[in-house]
Protein backbone atom coordinates (compact mmCIF):
# COMPACT_ATOMS: atom_id res chain seq x y z
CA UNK A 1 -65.63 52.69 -24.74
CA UNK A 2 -63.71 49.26 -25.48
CA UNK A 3 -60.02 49.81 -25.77
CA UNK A 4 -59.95 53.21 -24.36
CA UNK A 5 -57.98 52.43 -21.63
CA UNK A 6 -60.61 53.04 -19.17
CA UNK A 7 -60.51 50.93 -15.76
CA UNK A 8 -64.11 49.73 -14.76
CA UNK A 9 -66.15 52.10 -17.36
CA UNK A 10 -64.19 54.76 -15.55
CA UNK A 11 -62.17 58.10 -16.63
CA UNK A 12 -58.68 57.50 -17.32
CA UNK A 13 -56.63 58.22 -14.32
CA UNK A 14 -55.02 61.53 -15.88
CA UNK A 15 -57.60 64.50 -17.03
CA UNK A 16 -58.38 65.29 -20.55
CA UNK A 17 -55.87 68.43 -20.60
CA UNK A 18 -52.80 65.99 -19.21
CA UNK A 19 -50.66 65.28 -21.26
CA UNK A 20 -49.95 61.41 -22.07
CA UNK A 21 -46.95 60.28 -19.77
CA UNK A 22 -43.87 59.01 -21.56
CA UNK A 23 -43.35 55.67 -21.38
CA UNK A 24 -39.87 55.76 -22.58
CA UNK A 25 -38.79 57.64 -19.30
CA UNK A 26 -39.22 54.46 -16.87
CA UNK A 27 -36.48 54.04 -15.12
CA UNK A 28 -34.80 50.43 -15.41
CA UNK A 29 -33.90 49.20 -12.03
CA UNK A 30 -30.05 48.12 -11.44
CA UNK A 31 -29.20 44.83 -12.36
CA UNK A 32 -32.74 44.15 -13.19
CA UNK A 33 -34.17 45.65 -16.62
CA UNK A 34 -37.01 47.87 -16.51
CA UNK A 35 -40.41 47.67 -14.42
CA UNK A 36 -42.19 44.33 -15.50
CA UNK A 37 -45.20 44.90 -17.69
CA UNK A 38 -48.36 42.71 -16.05
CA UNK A 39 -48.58 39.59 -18.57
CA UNK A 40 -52.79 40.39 -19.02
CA UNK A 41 -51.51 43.84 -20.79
CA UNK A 42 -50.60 41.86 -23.95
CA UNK A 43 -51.72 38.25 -23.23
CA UNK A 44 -47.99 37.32 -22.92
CA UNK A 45 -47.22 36.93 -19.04
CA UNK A 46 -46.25 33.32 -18.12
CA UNK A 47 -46.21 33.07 -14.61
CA UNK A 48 -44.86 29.98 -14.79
CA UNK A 49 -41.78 30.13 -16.30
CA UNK A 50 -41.32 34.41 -15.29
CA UNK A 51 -41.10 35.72 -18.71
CA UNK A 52 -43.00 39.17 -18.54
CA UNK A 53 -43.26 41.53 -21.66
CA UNK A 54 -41.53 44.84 -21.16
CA UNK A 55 -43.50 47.97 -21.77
CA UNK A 56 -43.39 49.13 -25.56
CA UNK A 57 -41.95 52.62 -25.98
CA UNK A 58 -45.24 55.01 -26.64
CA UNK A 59 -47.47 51.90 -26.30
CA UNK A 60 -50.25 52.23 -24.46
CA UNK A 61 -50.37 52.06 -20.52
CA UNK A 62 -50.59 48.65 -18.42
CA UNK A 63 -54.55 47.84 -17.99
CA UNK A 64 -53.98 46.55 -14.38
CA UNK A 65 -52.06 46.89 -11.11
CA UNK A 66 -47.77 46.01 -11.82
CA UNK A 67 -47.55 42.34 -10.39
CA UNK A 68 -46.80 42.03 -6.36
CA UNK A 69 -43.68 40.82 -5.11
CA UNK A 70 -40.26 40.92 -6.14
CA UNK A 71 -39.69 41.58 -9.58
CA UNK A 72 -38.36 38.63 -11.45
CA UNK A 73 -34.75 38.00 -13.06
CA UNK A 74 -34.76 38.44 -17.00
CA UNK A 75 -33.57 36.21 -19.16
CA UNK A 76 -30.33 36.67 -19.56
CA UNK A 77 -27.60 39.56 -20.93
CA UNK A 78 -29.76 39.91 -24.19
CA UNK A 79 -32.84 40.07 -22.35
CA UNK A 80 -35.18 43.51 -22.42
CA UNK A 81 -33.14 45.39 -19.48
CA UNK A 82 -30.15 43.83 -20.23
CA UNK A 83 -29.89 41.78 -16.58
CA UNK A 84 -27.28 39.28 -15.61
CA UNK A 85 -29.45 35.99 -17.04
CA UNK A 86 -31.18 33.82 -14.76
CA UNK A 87 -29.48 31.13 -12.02
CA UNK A 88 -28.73 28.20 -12.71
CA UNK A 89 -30.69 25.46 -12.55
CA UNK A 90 -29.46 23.07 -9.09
CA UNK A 91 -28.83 20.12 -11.73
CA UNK A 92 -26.02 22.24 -13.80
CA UNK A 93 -24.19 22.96 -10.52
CA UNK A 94 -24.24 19.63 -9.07
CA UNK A 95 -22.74 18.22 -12.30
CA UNK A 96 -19.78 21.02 -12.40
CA UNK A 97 -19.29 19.76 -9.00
CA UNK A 98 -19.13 16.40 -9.47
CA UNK A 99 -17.26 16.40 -12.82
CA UNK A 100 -14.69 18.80 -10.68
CA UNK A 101 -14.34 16.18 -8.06
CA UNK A 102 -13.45 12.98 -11.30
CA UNK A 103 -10.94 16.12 -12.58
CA UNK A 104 -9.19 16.10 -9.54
CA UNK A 105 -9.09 12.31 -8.43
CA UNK A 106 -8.01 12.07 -12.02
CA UNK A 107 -4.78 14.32 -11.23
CA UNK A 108 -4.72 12.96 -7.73
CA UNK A 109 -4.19 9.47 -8.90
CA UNK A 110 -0.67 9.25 -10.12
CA UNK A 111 0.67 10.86 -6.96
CA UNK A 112 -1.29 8.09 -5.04
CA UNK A 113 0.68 5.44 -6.97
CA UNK A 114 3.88 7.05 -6.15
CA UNK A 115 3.14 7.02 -2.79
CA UNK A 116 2.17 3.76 -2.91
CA UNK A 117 4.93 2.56 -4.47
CA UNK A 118 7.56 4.13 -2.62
CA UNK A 119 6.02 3.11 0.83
CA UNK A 120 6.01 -0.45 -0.91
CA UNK A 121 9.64 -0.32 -1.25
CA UNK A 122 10.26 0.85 2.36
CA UNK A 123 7.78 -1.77 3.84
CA UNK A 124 10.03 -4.40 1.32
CA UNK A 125 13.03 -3.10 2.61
CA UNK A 126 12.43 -2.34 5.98
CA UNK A 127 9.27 -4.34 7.52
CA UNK A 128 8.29 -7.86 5.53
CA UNK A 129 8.94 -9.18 2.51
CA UNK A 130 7.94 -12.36 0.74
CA UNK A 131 10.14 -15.24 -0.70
CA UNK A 132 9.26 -18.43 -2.89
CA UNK A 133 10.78 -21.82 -2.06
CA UNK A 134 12.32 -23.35 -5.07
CA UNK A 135 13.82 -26.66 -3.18
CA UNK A 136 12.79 -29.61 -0.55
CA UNK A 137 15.83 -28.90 1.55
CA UNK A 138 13.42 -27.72 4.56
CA UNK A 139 10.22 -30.04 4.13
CA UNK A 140 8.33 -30.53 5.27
CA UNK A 141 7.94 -27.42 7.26
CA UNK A 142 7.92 -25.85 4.19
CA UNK A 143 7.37 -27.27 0.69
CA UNK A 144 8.51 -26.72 -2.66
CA UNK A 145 6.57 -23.43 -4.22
CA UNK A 146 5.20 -22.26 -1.23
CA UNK A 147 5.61 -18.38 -0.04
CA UNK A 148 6.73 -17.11 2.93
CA UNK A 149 7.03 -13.81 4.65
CA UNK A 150 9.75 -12.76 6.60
CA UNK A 151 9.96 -10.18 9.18
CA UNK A 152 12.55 -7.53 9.10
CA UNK A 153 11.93 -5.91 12.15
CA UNK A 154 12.36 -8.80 15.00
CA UNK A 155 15.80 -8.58 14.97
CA UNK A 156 15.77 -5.18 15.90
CA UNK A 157 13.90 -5.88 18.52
CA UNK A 158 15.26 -8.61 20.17
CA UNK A 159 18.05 -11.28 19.01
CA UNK A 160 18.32 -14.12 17.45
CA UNK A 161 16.68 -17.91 18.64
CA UNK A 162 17.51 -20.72 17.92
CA UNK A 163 15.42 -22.74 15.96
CA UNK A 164 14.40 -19.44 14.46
CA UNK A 165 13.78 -20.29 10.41
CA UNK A 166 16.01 -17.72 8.82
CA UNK A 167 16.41 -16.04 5.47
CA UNK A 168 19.75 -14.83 5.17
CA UNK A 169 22.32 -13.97 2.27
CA UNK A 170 25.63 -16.54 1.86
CA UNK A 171 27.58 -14.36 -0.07
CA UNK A 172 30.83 -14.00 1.36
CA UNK A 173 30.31 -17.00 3.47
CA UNK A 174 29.17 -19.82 1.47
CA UNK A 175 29.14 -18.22 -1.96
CA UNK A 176 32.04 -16.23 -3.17
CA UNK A 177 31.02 -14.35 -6.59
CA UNK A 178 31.63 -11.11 -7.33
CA UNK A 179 30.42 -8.28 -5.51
CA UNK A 180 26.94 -7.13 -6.09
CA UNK A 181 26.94 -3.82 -8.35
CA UNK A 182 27.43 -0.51 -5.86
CA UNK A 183 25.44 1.08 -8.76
CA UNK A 184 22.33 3.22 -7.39
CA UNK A 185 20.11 2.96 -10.30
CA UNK A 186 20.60 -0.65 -10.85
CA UNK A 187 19.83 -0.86 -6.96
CA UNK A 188 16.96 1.10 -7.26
CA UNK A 189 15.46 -1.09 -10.27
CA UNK A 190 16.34 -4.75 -8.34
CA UNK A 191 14.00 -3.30 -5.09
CA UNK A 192 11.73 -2.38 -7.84
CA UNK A 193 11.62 -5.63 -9.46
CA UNK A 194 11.71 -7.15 -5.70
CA UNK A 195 8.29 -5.19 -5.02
CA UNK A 196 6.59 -7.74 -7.82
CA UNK A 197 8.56 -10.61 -6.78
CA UNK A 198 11.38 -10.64 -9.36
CA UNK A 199 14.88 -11.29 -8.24
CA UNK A 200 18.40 -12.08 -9.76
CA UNK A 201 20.13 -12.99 -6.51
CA UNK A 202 21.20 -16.15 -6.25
CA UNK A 203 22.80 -16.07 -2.87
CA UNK A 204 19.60 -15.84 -0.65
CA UNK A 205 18.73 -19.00 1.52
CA UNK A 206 16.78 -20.17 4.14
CA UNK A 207 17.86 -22.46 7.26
CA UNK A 208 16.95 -23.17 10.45
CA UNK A 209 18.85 -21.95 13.66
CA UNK A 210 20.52 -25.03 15.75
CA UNK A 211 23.57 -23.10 17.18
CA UNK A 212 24.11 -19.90 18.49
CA UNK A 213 27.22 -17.84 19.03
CA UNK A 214 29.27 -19.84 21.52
CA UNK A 215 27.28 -22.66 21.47
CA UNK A 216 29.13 -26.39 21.25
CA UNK A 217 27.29 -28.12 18.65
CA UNK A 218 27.76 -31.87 18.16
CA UNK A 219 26.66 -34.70 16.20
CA UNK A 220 25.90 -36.93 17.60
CA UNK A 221 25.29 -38.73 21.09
CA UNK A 222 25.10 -42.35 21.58
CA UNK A 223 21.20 -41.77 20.83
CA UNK A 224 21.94 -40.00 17.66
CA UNK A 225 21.17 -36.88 18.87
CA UNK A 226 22.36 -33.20 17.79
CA UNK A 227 23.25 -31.90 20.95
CA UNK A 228 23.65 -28.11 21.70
CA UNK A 229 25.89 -27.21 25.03
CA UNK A 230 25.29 -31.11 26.00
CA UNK A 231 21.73 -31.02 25.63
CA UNK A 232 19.85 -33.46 22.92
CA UNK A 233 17.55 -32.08 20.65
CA UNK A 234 14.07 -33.85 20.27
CA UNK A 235 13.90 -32.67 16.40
CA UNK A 236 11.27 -35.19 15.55
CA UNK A 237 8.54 -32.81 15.32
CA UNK A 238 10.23 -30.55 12.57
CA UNK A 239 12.60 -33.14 10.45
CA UNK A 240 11.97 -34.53 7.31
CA UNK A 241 10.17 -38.06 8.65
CA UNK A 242 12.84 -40.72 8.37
CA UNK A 243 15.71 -38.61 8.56
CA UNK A 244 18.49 -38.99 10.71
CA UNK A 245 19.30 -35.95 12.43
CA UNK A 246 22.53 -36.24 10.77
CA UNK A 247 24.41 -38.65 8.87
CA UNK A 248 27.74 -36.36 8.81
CA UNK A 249 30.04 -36.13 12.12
CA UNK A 250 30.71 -32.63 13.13
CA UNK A 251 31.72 -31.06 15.85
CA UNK A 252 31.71 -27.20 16.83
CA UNK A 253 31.96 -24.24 18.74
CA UNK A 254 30.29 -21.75 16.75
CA UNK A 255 32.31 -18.62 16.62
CA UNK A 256 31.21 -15.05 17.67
CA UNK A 257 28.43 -13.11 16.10
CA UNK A 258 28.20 -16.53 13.76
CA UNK A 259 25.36 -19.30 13.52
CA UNK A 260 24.79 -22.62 12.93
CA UNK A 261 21.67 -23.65 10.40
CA UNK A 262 20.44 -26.82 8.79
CA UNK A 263 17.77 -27.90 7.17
CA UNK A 264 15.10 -29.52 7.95
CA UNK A 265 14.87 -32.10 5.24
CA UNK A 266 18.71 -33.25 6.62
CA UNK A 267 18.73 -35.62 4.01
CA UNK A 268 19.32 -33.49 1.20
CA UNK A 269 19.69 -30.02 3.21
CA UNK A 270 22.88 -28.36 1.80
CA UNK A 271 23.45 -26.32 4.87
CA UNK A 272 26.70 -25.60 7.41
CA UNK A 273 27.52 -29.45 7.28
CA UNK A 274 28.19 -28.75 3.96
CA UNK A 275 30.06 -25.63 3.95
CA UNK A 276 32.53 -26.87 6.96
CA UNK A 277 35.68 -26.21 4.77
CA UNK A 278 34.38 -22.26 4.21
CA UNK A 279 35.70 -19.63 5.97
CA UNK A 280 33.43 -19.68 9.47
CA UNK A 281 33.71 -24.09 9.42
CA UNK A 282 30.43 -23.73 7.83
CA UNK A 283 28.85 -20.90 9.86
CA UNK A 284 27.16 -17.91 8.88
CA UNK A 285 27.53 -13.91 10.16
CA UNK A 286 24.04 -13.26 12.15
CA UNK A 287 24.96 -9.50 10.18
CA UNK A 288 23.97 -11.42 6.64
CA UNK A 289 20.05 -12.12 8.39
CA UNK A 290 17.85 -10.77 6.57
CA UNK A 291 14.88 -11.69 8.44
CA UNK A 292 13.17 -14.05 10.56
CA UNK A 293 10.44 -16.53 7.97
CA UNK A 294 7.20 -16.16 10.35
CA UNK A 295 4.11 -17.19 7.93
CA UNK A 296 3.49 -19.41 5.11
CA UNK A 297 1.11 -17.41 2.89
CA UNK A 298 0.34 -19.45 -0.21
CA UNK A 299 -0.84 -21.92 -0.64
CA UNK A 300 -4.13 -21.84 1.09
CA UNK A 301 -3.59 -25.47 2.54
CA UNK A 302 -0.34 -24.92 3.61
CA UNK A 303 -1.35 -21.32 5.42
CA UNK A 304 0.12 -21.02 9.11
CA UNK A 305 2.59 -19.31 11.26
CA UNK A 306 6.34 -20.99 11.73
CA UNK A 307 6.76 -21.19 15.36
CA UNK A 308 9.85 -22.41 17.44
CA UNK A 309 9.80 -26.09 18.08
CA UNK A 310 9.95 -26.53 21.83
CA UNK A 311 12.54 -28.80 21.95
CA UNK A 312 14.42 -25.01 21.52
CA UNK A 313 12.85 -23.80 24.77
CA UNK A 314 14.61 -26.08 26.89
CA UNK A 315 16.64 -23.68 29.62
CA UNK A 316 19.45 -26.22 29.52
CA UNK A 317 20.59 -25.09 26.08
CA UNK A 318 21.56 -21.60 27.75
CA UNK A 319 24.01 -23.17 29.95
CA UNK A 320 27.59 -23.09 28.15
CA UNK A 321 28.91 -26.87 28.29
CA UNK A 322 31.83 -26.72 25.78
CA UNK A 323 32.98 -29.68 26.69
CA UNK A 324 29.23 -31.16 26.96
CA UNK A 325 28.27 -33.90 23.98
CA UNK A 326 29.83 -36.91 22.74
CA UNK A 327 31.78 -35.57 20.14
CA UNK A 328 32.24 -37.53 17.24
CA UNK A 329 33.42 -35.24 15.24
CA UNK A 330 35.20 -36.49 11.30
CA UNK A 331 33.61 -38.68 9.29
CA UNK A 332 33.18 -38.54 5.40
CA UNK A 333 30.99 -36.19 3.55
CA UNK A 334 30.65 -38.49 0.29
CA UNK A 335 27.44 -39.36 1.30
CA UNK A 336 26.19 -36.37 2.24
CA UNK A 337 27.33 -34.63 -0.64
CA UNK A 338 25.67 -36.97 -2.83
CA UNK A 339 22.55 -36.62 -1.73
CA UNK A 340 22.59 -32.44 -1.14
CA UNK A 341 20.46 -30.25 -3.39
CA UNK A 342 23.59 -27.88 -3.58
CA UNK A 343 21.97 -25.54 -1.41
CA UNK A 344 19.90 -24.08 -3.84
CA UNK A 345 18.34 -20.50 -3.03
CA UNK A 346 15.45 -19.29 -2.28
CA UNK A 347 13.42 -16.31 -4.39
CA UNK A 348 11.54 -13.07 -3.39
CA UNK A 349 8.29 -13.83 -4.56
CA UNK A 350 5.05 -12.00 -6.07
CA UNK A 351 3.29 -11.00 -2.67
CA UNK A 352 0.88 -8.41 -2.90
CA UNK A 353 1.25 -8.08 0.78
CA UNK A 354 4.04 -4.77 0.44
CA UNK A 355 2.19 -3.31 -2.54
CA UNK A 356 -1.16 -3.61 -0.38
CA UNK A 357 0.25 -1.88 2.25
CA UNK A 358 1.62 0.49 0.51
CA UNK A 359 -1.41 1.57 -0.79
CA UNK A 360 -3.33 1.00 2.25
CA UNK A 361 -0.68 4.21 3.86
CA UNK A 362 -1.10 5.96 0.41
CA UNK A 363 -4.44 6.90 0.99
CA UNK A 364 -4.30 9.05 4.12
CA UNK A 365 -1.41 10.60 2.99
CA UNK A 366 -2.76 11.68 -0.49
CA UNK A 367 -5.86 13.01 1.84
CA UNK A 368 -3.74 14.74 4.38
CA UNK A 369 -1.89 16.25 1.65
CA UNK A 370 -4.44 16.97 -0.43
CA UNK A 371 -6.27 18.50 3.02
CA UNK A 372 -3.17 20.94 3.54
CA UNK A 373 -2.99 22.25 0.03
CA UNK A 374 -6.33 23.30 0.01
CA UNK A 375 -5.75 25.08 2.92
CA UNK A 376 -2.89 26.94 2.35
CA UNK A 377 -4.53 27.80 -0.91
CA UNK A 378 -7.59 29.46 0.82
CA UNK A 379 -5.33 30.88 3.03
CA UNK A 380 -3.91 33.25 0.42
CA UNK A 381 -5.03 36.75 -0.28
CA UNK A 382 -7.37 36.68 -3.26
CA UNK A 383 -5.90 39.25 -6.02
């Protein structure tokens, strides 16, 4: 008979006097629901997407063999057997992942700026640092609006040269305003405002190097020569073209841990011929360097390092000749002074050179840091 349960025109597998089992009793297994109905007991097994039918309390028995194999996962906590729900799909775990990963460079991104900028100040302070040229008083080695970096560390590592170009700061020795504020924060926010090339200092200046301490410096021989220790200087290759080397007299022996600069544009150069009525006769402390001018970054035709003219190299220049030279020293300044630029300062520029940097070294720090945090954090005992 159709739909008596019989398998193959067979008896059913329990005798007549057997009483039906109860379905009710299956026993769910743990985690997983109860025993999976076959899907060809009620039409409703999808193989492809593993939904099975449960059995139906006091329905009839399964017409076929339980399905092979692992029984699947149900659908979820309000499935038949109550299971866990079914795993997620690889898509929704790749996307937690990588919406974790935008959370964290999210948070991760104003302590890289910090970073950045403090190792911007250090590298400012410390290592280069870039200044604008407002005047002509050293062309045409360098011309007005160009940029420059200095280098903070080559003093440190060796000393002075002459015919070194040289940022330095005239206060106390050529400029004699008040003190710059002791204050820390208003420190803090110049080196700031130094980082982006904004500056309020007007006692910075740049000069080139023509005597060194104890060096006799003289202007000039019967050639018109500077001489240094009795030996001329062959400045054509630097100095403003039709310059005279110098049109003031002066005559020197620059003083201890002092220096003698000019510029190179001698013409209008408002340097230590100017000054010679200062404290120093016109010199400057080698202590008020700030760095040694090494590259002209900007602009792009103007791009090269500053080297030492040879004329500097000559091993003469080392041997002390006090009373070397044909002194002429006197003469009147009105002309000089009439032609200077007043020695007007130079400006930290906008470089992005110490920002740059500073970012460059953010990076692997943020990472490193980043790197030990998680590992101390997996290092602790889970609760």
């Amino acid at each position: 008979m159709s739909g008596s349960g019989a398998r193959d025109g067979g008896s059913p597998p329990w005798g007549p006097a057997d009483p039906v089992p109860d379905l009710d009793d299956t026993q769910a297994i743990p985690g997983l629901g109860a025993v999976p109905e076959s899907g060809a007991a009620h039409g409703r097994g999808d193989s492809a997407n593993g939904e099975y039918c449960s059995a139906r309390p006091g329905g009839p028995a399964a017409n076929g063999p339980a399905p092979s194999g692992p029984a699947p996962e149900p659908d979820g906590p309000g499935g038949p057997g109550g299971g866990r729900g079914t795993k997620q799909a690889p898509g929704h775990a790749k996307g937690g992942k990588s919406g974790k990963k935008s959370r964290s460079f999210w948070r991760e991104l104003p302590l890289l700026f910090v970073i950045a900028v403090v190792l911007s100040l250090v590298i400012k302070s410390f290592v280069v640092q870039a200044f604008w040229i407002p005047s002509g008083s050293m062309q045409n080695t360098l011309a007005i609006n160009d940029r420059v970096l200095i280098n903070k560390v080559v003093y440190h590592l060796r000393p002075i040269h002459r015919g070194d170009i040289v940022v330095f700061d005239g206060n106390g020795s050529w400029d004699f305003g008040p003190p710059a504020s002791s204050n820390i924060f208003s420190k803090a926010v110049s080196e700031l405002e130094g980082v982006v090339g904004i500056s309020h200092d007007p006692d910075i200046y740049i000069k080139r190097v023509i005597g060194l301490p104890g060096d006799h410096v003289v202007c000039c021989n019967i050639k018109g020569q500077i001489t240094v220790n009795g030996v001329p200087l062959s400045e054509s290759s630097y100095v403003y073209p039709g310059n005279a080397p110098s049109k003031l007299k002066f005559n020197i022996t620059v003083p201890a841990g002092r220096l003698w600069v000019m510029g190179d544009h001698r013409a209008v150069s408002y340097d230590s011929r100017g000054h010679m009525g200062d404290p120093g006769g016109g010199t400057i402390p080698e202590s008020a360097v700030l760095g040694r001018a090494f590259v002209i970054i900007w602009p792009p035709s103007q791009m090269g390092f500053l080297n030492i003219p040879a004329t500097f190299e000559q091993p003469q220049l080392n041997a002390s000749n006090a009373a070397g030279g044909n002194a002429a020293a006197g003469g009147s300044s009105a002309t000089l002074e009439s032609a200077l630029d007043n020695g007007t300062p130079i400006r930290q520029a906008a470089s992005p050179v110490p920002l740059a940097l500073g970012f460059i070294g953010a990076v692997p720090l943020t990472w490193l840091q980043r790197r030990a945090r998680r590992r101390l954090r997996n290092r602790r005992p889970s609760s």
